[in-house]
N, C-alpha and C. Protein backbone atom coordinates (compact mmCIF):
# COMPACT_ATOMS: atom_id res chain seq x y z
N UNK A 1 166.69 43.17 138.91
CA UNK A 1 165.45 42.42 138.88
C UNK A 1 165.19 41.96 137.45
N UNK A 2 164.53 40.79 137.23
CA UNK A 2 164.67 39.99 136.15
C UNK A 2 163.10 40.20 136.04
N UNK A 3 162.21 40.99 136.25
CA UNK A 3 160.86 41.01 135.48
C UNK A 3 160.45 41.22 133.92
N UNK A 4 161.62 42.28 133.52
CA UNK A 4 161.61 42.61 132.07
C UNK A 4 161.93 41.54 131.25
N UNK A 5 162.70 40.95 131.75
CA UNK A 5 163.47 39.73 130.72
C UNK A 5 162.12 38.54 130.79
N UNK A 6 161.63 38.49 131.59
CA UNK A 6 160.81 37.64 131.76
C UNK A 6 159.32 38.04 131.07
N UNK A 7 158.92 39.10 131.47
CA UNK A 7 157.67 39.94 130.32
C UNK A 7 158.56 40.20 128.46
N UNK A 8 160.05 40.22 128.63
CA UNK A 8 160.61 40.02 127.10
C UNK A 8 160.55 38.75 126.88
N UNK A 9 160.30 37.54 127.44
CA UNK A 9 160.68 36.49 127.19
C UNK A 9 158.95 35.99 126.68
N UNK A 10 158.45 36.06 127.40
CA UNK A 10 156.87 35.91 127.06
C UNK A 10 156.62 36.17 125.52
N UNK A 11 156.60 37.46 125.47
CA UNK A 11 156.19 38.77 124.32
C UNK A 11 156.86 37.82 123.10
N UNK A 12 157.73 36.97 123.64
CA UNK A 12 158.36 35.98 122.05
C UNK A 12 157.99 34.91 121.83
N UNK A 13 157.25 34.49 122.93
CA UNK A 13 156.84 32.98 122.22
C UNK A 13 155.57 33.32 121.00
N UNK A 14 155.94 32.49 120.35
CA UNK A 14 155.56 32.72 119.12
C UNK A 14 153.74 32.42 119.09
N UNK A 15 152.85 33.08 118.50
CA UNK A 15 151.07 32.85 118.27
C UNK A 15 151.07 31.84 117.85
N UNK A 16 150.78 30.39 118.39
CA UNK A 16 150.37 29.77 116.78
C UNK A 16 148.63 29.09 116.91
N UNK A 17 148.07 30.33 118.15
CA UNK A 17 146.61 29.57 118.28
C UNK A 17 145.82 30.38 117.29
N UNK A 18 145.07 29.92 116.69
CA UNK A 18 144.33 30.75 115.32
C UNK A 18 143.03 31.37 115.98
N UNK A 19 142.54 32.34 115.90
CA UNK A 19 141.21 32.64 115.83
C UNK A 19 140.30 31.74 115.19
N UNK A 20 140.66 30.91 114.80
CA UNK A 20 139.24 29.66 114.87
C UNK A 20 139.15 28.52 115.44
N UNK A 21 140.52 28.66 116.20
CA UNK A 21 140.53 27.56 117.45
C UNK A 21 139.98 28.26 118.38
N UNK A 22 140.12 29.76 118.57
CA UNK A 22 139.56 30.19 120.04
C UNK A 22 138.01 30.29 119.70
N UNK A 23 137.49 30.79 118.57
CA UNK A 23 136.29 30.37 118.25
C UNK A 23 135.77 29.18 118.30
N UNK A 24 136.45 27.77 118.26
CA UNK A 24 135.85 26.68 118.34
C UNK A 24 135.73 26.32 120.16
N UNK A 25 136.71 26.94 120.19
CA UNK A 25 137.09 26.71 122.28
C UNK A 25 135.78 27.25 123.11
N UNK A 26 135.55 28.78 122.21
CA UNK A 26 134.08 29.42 122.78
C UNK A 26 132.67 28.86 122.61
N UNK A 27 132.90 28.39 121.08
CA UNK A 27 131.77 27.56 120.86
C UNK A 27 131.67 26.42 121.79
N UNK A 28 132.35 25.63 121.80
CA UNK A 28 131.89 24.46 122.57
C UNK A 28 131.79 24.56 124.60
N UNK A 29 132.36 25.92 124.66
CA UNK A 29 132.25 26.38 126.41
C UNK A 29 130.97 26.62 126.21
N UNK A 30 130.32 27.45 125.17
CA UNK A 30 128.69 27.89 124.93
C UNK A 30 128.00 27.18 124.82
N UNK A 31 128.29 25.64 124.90
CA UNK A 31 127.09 25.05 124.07
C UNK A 31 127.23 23.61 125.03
N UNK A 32 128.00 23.64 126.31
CA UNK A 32 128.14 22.68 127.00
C UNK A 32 127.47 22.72 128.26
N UNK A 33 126.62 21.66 128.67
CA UNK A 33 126.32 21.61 129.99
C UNK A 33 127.18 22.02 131.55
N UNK A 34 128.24 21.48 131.36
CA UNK A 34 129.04 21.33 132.09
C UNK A 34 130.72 21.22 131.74
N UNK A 35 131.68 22.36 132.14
CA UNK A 35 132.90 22.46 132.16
C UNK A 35 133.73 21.99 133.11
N UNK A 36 134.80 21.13 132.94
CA UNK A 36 135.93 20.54 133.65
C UNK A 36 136.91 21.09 133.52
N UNK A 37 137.63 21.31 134.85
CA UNK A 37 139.27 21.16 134.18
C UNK A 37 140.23 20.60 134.92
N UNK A 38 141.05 20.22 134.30
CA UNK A 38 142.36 19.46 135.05
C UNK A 38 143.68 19.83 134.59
N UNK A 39 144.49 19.77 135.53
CA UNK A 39 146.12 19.88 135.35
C UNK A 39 147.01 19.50 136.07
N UNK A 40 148.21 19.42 136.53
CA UNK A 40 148.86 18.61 137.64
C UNK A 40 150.26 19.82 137.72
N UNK A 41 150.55 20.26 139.12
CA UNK A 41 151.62 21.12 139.61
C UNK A 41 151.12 22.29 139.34
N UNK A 42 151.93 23.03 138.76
CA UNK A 42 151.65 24.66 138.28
C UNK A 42 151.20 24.43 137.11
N UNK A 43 150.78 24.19 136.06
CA UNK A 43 150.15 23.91 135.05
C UNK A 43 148.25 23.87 135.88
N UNK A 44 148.30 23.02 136.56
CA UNK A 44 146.70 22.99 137.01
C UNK A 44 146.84 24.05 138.19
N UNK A 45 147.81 24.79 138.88
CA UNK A 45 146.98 25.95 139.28
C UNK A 45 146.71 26.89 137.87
N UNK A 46 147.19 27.35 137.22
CA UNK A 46 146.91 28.12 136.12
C UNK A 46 145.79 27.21 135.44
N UNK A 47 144.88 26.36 135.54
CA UNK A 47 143.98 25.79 134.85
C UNK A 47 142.93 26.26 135.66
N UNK A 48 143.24 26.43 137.13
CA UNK A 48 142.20 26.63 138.27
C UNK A 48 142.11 27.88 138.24
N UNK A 49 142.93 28.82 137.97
CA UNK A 49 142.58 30.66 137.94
C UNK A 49 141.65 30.41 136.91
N UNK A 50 141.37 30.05 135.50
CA UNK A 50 141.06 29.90 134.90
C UNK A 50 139.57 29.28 135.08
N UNK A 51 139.65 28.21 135.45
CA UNK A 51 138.12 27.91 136.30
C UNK A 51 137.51 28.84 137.13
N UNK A 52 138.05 29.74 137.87
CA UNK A 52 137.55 30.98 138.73
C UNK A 52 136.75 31.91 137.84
N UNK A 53 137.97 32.22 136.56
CA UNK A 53 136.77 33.44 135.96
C UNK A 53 135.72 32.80 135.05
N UNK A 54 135.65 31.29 134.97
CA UNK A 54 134.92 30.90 134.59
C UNK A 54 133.21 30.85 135.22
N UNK A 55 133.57 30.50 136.48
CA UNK A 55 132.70 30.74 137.75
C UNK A 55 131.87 31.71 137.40
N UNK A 56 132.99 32.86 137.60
CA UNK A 56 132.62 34.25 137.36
C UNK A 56 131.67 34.93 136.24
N UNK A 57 132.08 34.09 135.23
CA UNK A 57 131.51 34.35 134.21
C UNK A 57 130.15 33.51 133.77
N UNK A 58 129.86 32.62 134.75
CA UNK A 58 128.11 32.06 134.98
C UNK A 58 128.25 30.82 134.19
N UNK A 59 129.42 30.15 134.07
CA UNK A 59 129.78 29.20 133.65
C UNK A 59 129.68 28.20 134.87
N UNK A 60 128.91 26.90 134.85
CA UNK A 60 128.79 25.93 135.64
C UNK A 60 130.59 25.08 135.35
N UNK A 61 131.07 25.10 136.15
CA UNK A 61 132.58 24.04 136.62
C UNK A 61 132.95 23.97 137.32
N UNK A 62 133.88 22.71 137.28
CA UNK A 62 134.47 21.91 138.01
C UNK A 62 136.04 21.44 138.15
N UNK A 63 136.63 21.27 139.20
CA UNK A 63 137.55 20.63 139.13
C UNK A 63 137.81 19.38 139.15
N UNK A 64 138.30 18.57 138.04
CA UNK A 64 138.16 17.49 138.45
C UNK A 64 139.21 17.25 139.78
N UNK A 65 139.05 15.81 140.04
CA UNK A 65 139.54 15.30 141.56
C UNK A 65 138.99 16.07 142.63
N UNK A 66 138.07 17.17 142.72
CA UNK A 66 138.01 17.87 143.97
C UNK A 66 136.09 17.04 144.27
N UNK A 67 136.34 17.20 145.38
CA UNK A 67 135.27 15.96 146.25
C UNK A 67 133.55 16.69 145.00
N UNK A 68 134.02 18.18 145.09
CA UNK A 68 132.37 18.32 144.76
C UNK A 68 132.01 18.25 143.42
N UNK A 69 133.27 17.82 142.07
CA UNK A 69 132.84 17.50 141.46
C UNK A 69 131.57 16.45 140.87
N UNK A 70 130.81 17.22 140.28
CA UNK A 70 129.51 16.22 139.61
C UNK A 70 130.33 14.94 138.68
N UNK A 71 129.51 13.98 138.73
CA UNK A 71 129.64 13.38 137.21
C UNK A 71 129.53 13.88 135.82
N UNK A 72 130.08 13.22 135.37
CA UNK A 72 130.52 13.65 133.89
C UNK A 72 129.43 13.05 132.94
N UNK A 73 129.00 14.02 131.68
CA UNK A 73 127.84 13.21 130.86
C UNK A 73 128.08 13.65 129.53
N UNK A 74 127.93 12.99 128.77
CA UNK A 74 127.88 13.34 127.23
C UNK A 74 127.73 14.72 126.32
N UNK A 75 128.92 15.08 125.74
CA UNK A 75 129.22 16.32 125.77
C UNK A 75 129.29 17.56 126.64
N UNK A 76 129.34 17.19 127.76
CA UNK A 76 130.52 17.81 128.69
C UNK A 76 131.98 18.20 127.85
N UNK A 77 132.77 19.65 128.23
CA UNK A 77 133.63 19.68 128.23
C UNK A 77 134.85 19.70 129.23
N UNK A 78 136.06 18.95 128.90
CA UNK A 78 137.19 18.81 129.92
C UNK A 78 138.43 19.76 128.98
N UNK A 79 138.81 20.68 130.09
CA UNK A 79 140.04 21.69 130.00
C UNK A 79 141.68 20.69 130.53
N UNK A 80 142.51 20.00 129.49
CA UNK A 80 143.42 19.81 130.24
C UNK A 80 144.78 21.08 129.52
N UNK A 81 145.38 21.32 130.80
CA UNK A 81 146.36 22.15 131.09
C UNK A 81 147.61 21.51 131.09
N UNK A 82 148.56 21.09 130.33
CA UNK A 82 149.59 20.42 130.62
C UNK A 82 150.94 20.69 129.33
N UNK A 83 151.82 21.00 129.83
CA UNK A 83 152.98 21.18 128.90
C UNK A 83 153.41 19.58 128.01
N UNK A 84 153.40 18.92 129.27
CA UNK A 84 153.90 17.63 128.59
C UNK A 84 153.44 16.67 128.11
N UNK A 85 151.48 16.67 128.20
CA UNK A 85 150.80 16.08 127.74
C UNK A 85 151.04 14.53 128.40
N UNK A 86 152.07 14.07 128.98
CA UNK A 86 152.27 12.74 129.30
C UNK A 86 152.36 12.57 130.91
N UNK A 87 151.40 13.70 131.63
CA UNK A 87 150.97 12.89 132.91
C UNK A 87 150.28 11.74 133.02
N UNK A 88 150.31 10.98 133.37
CA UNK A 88 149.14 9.86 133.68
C UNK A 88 148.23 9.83 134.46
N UNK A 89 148.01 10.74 135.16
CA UNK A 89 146.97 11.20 135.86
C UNK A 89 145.88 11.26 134.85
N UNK A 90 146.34 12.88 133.95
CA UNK A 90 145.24 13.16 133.46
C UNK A 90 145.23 12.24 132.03
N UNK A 91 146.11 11.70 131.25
CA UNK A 91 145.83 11.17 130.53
C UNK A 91 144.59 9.63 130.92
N UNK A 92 144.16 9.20 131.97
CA UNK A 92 143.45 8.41 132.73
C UNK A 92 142.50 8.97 132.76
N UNK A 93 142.10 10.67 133.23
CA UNK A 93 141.11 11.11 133.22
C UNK A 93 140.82 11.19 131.81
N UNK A 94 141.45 11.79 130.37
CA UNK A 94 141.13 11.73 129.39
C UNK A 94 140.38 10.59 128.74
N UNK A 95 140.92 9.33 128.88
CA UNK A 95 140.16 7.99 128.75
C UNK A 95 138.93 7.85 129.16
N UNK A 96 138.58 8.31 130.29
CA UNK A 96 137.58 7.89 130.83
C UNK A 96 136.28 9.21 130.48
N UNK A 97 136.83 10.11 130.18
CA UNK A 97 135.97 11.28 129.19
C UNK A 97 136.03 10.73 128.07
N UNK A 98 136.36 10.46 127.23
CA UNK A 98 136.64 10.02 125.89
C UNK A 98 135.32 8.85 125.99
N UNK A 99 135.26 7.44 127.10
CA UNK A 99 134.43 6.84 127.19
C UNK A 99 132.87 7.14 127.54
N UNK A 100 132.92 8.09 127.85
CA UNK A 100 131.58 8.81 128.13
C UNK A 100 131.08 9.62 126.69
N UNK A 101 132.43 10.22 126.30
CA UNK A 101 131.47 11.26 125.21
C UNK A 101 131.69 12.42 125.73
N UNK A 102 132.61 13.04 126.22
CA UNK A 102 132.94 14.09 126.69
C UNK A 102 134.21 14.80 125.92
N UNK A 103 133.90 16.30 125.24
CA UNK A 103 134.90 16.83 124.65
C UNK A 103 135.81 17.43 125.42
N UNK A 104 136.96 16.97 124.86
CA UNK A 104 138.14 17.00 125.24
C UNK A 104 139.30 18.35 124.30
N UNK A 105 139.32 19.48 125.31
CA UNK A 105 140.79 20.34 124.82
C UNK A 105 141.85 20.34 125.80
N UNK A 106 143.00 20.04 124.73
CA UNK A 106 143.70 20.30 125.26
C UNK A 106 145.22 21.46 125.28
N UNK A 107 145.58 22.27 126.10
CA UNK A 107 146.29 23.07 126.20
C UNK A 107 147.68 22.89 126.42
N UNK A 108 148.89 23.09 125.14
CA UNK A 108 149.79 22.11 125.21
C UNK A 108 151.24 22.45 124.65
N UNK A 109 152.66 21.99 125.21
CA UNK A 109 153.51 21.94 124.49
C UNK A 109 153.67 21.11 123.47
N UNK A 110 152.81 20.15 123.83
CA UNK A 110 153.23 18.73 122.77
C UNK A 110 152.05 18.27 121.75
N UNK A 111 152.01 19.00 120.90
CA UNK A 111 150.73 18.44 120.44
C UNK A 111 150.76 17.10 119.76
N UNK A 112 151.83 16.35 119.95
CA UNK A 112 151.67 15.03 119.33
C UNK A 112 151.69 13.99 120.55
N UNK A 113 151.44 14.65 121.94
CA UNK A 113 151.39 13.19 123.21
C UNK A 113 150.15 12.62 122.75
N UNK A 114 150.45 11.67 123.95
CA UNK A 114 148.97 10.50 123.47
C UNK A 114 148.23 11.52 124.45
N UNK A 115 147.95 11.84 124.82
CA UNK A 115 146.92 13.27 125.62
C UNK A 115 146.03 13.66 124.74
N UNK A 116 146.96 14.25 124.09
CA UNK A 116 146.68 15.61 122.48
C UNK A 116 146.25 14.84 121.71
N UNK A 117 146.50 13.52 121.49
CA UNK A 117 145.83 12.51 120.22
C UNK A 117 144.46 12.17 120.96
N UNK A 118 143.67 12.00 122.06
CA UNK A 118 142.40 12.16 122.64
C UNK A 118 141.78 13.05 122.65
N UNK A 119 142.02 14.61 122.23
CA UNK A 119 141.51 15.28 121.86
C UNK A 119 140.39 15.90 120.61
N UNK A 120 139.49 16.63 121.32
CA UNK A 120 138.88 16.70 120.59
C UNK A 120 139.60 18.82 119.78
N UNK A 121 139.94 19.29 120.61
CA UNK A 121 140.21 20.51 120.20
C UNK A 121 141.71 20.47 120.78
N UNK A 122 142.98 20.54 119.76
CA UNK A 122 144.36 20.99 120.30
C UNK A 122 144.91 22.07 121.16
N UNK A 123 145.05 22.75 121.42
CA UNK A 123 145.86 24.12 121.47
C UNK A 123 147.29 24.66 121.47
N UNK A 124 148.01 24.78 121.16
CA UNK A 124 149.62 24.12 121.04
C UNK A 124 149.95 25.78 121.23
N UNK A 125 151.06 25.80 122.24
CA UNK A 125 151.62 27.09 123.26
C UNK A 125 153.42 26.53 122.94
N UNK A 126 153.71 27.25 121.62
CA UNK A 126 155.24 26.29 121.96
C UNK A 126 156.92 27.38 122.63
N UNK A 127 156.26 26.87 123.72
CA UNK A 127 157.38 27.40 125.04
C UNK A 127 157.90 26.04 126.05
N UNK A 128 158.87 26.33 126.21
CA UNK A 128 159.73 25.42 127.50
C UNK A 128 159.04 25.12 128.14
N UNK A 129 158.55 23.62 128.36
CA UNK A 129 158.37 22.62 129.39
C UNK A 129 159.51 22.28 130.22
N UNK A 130 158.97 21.32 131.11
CA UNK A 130 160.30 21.08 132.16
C UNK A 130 160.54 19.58 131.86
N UNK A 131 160.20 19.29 130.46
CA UNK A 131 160.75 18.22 129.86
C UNK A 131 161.64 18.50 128.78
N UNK A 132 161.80 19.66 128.12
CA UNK A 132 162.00 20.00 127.05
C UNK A 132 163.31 21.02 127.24
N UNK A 133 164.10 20.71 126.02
CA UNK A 133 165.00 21.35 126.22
C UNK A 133 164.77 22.98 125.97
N UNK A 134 165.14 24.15 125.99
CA UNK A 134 164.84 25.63 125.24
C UNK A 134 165.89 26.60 126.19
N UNK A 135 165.96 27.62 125.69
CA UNK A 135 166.91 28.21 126.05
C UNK A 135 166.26 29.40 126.96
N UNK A 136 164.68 29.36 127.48
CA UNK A 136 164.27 30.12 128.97
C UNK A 136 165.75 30.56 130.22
N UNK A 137 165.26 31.57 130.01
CA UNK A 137 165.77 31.88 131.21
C UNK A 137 165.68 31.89 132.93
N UNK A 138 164.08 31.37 132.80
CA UNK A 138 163.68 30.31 133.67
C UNK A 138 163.24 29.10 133.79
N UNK A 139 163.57 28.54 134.97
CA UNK A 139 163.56 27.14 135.19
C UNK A 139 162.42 26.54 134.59
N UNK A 140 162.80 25.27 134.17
CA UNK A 140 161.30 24.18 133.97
C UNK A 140 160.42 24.92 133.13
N UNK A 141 159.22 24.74 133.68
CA UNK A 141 158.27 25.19 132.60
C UNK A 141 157.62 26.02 132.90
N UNK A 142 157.99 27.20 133.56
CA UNK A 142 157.43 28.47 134.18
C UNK A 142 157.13 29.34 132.74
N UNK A 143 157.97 29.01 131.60
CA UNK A 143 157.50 29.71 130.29
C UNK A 143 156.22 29.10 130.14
N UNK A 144 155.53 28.12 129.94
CA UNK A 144 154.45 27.33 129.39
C UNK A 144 153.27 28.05 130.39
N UNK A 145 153.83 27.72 131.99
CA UNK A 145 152.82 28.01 132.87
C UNK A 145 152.26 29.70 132.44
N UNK A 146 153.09 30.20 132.33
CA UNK A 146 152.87 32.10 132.57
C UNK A 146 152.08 32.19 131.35
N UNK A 147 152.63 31.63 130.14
CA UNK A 147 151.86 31.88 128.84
C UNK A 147 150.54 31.53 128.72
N UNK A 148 149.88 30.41 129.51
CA UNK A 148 149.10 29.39 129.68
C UNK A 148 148.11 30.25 130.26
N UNK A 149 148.35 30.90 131.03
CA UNK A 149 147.84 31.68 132.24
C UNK A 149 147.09 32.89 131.06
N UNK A 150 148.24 33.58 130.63
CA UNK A 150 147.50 34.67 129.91
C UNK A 150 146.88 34.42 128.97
N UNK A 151 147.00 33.48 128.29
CA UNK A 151 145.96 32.90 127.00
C UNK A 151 144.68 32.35 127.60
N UNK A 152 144.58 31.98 128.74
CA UNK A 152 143.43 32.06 129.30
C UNK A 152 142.41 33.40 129.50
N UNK A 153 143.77 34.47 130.05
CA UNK A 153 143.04 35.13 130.72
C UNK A 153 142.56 36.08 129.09
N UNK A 154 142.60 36.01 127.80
CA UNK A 154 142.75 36.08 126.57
C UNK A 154 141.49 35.65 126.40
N UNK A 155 141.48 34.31 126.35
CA UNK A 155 140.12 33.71 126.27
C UNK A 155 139.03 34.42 126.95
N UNK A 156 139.00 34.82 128.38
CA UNK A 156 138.19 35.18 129.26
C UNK A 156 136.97 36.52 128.31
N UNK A 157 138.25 37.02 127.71
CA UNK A 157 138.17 38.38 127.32
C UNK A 157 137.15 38.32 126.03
N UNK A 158 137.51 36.94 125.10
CA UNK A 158 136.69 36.32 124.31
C UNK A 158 135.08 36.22 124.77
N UNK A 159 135.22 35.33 126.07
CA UNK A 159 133.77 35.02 126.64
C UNK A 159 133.03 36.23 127.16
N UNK A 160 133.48 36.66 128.20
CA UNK A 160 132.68 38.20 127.92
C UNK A 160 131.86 38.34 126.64
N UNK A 161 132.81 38.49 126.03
CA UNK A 161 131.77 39.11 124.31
C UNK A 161 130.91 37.85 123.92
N UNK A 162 130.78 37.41 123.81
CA UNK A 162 130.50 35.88 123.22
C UNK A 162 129.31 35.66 124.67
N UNK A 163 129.43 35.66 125.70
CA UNK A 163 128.16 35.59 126.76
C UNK A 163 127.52 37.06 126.94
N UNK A 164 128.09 38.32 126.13
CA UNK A 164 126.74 38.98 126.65
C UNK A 164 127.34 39.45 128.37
N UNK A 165 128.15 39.16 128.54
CA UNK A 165 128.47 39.57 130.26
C UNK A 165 129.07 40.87 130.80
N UNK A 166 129.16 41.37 131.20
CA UNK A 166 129.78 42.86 131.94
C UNK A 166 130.44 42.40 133.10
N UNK A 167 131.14 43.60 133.78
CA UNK A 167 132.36 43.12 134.68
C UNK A 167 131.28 43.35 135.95
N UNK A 168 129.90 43.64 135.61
CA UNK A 168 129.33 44.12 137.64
C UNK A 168 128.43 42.30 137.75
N UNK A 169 128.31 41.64 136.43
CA UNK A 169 127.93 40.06 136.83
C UNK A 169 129.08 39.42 136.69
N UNK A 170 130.16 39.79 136.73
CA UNK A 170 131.21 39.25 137.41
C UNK A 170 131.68 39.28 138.51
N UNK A 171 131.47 40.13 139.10
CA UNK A 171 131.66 40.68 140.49
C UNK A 171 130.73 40.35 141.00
N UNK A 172 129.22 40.25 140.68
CA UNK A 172 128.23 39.90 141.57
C UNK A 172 128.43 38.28 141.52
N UNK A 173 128.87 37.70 140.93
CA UNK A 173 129.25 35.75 140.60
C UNK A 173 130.88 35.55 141.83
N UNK A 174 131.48 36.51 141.92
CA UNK A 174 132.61 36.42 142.52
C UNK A 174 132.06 36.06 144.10
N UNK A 175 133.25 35.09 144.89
CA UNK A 175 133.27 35.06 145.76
C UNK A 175 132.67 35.87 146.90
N UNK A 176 131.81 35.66 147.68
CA UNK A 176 131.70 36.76 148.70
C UNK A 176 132.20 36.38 150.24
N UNK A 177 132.32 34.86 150.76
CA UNK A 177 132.97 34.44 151.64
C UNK A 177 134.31 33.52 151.10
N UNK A 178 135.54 34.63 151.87
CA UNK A 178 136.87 33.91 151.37
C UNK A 178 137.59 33.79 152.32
């Protein structure tokens, strides 16, 4: 079984998000009306776990494309999730946040796509995309996705402290019909 190699493979991609990017990431989740996020394949489910403990955590969001998203308004923040920065999906959605006035992070292998250049906050995760060449031992960009995932769930751990929250108003915010 290949779990170790894969929890060894993680444990190496290298830090290069600073404690004052995750401080700027918290600040502006704290100080926003309304949170978005978007991603496309496995990249945006790991954007959507991520929106869950957001939920959880008494944070008003959204997915974009999903029917019950609200409109978007001036300083709003949008979460994009993407290794390659060069979907066109969301780079379309980025434009059209950008035209409103809506801050924009983004979570990324590439911090030089035109994605990452619409940004208002970077985040740069540098592991194998499934554009990119690297020497993973798994396919595509399952390095980016897994890392992506836990630097979220990293963050989470941030907001807690930073909202004042405990794990029983998390649980009481959690789902009760599933």
């Amino acid at each position: 079984m290949k779990i170790k190699s894969i929890i060894n493979e993680i444990s190496e991609v290298p830090v290069t998000i600073t404690d004052n990017q995750v401080d700027q990431f918290c600040n502006l989740l704290n100080n926003t009306r309304h949170v978005f996020v978007s991603g496309a394949g496995r990249s945006g489910l790991m954007i959507k776990a991520f929106a869950n403990r957001l939920l959880q955590l008494g944070y008003p969001v959204s997915v974009i494309g999903e029917v019950t998203a609200p409109h978007t308004h001036n300083k709003d923040v949008i979460i994009f999730n993407t290794a390659s920065g060069r979907s066109q999906n969301l780079l379309l959605q980025a434009k059209e946040a950008v035209a409103t006035g809506v801050y924009i992070i983004v979570v990324t292998t590439n911090p030089s796509s035109e994605l990452a250049k619409l940004a208002n906050l970077v985040l740069h995760i540098p592991a194998q995309s499934k554009v990119s060449d690297g020497e993973s031992i798994q396919p595509m960009g399952a390095l980016f996705e897994q890392y992506s995932l836990l630097f979220f769930d990293s963050l989470v751990l941030e907001l807690i402290k930073s909202r004042d929250v405990n794990e029983q108003t998390m649980r009481d915010n959690h789902a009760n019909i599933e």
